[in-house]
Structures are given as structure tokens and as C-alpha cells.
C-alpha atoms as a PDB file:
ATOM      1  CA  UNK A   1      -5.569  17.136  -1.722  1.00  0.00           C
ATOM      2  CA  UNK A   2      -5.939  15.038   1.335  1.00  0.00           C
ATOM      3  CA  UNK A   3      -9.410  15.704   1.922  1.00  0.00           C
ATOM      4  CA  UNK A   4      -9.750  14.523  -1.599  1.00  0.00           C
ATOM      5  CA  UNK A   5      -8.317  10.960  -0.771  1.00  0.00           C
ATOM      6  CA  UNK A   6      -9.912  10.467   2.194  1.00  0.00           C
ATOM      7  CA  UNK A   7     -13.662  11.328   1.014  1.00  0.00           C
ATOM      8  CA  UNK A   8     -13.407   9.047  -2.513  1.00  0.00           C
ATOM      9  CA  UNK A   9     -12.265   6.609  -4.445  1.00  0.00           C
ATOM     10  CA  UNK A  10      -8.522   6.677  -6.077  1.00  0.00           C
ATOM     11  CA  UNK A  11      -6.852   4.347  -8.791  1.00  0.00           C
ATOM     12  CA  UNK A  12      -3.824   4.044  -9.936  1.00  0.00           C
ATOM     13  CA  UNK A  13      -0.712   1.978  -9.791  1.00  0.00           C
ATOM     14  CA  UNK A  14       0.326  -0.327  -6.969  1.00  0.00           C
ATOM     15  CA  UNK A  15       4.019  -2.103  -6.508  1.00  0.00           C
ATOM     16  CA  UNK A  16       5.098  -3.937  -3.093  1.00  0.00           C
ATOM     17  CA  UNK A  17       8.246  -3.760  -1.078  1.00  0.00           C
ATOM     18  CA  UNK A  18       9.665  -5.657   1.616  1.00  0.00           C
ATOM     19  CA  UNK A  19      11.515  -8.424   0.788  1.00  0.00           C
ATOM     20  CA  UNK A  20      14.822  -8.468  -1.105  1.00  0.00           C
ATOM     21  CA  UNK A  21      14.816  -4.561  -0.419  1.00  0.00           C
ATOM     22  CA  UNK A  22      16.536  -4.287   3.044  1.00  0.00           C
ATOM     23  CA  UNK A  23      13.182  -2.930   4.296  1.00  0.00           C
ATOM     24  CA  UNK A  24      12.192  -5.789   6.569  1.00  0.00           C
ATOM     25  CA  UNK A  25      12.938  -4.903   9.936  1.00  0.00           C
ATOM     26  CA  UNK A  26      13.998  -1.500   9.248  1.00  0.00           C
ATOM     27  CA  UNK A  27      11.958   1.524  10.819  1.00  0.00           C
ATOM     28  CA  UNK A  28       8.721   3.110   8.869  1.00  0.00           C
ATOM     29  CA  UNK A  29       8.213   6.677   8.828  1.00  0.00           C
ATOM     30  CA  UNK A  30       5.691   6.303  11.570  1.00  0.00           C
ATOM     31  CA  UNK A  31       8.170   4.576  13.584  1.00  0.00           C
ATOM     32  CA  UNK A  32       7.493   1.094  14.247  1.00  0.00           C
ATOM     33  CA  UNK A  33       9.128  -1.821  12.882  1.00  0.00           C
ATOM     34  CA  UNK A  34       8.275  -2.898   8.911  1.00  0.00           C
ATOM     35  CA  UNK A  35       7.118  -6.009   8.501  1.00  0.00           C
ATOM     36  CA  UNK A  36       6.758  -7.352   4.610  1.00  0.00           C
ATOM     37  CA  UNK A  37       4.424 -10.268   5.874  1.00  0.00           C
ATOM     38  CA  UNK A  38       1.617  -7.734   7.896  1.00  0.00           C
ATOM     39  CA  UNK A  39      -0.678  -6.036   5.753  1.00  0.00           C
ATOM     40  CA  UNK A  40       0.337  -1.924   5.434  1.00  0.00           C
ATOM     41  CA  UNK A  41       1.176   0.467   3.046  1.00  0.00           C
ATOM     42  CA  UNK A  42       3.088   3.439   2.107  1.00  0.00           C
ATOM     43  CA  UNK A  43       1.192   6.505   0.904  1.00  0.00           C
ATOM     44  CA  UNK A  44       2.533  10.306   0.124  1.00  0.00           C
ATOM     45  CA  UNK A  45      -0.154  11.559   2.049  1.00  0.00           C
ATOM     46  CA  UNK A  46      -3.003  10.065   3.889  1.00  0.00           C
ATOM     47  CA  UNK A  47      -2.600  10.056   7.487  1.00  0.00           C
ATOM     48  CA  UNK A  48      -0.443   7.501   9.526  1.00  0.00           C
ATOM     49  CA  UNK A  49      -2.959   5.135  10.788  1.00  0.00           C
ATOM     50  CA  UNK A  50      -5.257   5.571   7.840  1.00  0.00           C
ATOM     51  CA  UNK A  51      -6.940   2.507   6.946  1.00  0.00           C
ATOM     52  CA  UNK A  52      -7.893   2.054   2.852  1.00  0.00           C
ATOM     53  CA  UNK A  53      -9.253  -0.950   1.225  1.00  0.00           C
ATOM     54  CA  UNK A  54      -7.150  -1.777  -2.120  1.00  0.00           C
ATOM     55  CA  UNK A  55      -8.490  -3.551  -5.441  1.00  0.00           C
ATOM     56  CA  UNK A  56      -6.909  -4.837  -7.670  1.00  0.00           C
ATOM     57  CA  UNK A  57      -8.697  -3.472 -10.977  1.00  0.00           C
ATOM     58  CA  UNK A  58      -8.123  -7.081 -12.727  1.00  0.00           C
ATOM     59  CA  UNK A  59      -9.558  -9.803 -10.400  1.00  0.00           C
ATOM     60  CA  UNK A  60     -11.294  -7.560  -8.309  1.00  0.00           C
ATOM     61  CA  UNK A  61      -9.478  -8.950  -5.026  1.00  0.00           C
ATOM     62  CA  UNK A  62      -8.874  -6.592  -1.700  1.00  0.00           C
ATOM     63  CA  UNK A  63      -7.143  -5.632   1.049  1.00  0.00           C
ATOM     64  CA  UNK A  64      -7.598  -3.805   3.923  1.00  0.00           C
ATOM     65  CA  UNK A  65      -4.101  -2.114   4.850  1.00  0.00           C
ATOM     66  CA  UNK A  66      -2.738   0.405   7.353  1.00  0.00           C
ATOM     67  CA  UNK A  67      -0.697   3.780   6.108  1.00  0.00           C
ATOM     68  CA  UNK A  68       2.254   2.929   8.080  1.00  0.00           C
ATOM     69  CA  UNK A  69       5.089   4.495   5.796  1.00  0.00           C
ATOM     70  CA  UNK A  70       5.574   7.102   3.544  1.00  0.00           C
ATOM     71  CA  UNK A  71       6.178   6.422  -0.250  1.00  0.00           C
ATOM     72  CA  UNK A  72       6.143   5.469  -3.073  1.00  0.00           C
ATOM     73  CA  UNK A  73       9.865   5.877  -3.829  1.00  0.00           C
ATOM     74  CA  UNK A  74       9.294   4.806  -7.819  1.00  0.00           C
ATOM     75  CA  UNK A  75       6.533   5.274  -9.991  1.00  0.00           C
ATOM     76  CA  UNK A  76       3.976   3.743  -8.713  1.00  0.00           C
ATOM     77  CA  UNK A  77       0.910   5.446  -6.604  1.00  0.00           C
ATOM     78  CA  UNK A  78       0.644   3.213  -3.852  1.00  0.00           C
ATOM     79  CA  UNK A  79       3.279   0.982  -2.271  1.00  0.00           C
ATOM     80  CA  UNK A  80       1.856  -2.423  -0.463  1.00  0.00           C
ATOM     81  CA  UNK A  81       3.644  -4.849   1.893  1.00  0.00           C
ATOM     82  CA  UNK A  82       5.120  -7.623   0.457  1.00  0.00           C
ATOM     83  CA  UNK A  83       2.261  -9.764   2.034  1.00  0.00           C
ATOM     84  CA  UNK A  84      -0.784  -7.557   1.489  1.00  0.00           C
ATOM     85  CA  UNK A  85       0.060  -7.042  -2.420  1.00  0.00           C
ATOM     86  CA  UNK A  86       0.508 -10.889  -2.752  1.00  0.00           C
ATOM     87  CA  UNK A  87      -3.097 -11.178  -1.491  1.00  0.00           C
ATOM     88  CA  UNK A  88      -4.241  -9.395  -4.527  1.00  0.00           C
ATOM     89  CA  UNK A  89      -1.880  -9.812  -6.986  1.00  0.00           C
ATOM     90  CA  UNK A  90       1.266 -11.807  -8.747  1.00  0.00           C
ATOM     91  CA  UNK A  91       4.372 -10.747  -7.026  1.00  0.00           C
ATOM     92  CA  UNK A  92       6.291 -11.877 -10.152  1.00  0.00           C
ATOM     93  CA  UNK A  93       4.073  -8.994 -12.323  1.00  0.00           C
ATOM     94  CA  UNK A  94       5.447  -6.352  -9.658  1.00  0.00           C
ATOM     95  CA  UNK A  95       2.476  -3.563  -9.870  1.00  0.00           C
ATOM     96  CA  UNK A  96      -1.524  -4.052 -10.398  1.00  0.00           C
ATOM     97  CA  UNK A  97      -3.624  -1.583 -11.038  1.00  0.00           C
ATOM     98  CA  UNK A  98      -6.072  -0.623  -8.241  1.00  0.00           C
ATOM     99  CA  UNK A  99      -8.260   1.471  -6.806  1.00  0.00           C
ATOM    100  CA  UNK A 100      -7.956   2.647  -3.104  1.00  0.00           C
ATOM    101  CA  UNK A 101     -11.039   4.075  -0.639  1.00  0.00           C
ATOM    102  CA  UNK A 102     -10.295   4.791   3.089  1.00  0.00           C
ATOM    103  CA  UNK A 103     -12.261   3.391   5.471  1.00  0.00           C
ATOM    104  CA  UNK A 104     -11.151   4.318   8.573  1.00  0.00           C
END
């Protein structure tokens, strides 16, 4: 499954967390500090330290973010700091759709 992730492309569902949560300033699975305005994510599998580059599938915006966390804890695929998701998308919608490659 991993190898999977790492070697293509993957859409799906995106949602942010990080402020009005209690995660801000709390610890990530990896250990350091979160921080909802620095631009990481949480993923189920991909490596700590994984880098991906997000679109969002309706404006065609991106992000680069670092796997810092594990998650999703809902339904979505993907989970994006507060600050990276508002780069691509409305934080008022509360998901996009993307699509996710790694890139280092």
C-alpha cells in the first residue's frame, strides 16, 4: 500500500485541523510541536518526513506539505494544517477535493 502512495498520484478528500481543535501546540505523532499556521499534514501512512504536493481538484491550487502527524481522525483522506489547507481552499467549506503526489 505504501509503495503505492509514494510512486503515484492519489485523490480524495482533504479537511484541516488546528485551530479551534486543541491541536495547536499539542505534540504530533512524530513528536514535535503542531503548528496550524506551518504547512504539514496528517496521513495514515506515508512516512514521517514525507513531502507530497496537494491540489485542490477545483481551482487547481497547491501545496507542498510535510507528513508530520498521523490521521485523518474523520472521514476525510488527508488532513492539512489549518494554514496549508487555507492556501488552497475555503476554510468555511471544511474539505476540498484533491489529489496528492510525493515528492520527496
Amino acid at each position: 500500500m505504501i509503495e503505492s502512495l509514494i510512486s503515484g498520484l492519489t485523490c480524495g478528500l482533504a479537511t484541516f485541523y488546528g485551530l479551534g481543535d486543541g491541536t495547536h501546540g499539542q505534540r504530533t505523532a512524530n513528536g514535535e510541536t503542531f503548528d496550524a499556521y506551518r504547512w504539514t499534514a496528517a496521513h495514515p501512512y506515508l512516512p514521517m518526513g514525507t513531502k507530497i504536493r496537494v491540489t485542490n481538484q477545483d481551482n487547481l491550487k497547491q501545496v507542498i506539505v510535510r507528513v508530520n502527524d498521523r490521521g485523518p481522525y474523520s472521514h476525510a483522506d488527508l488532513d492539512l494544517s489549518y494554514s496549508a489547507f487555507a492556501h488552497i481552499a475555503s476554510t468555511k467549506k471544511g474539505n476540498a477535493t484533491v489529489c496528492w503526489r510525493v515528492v520527496g
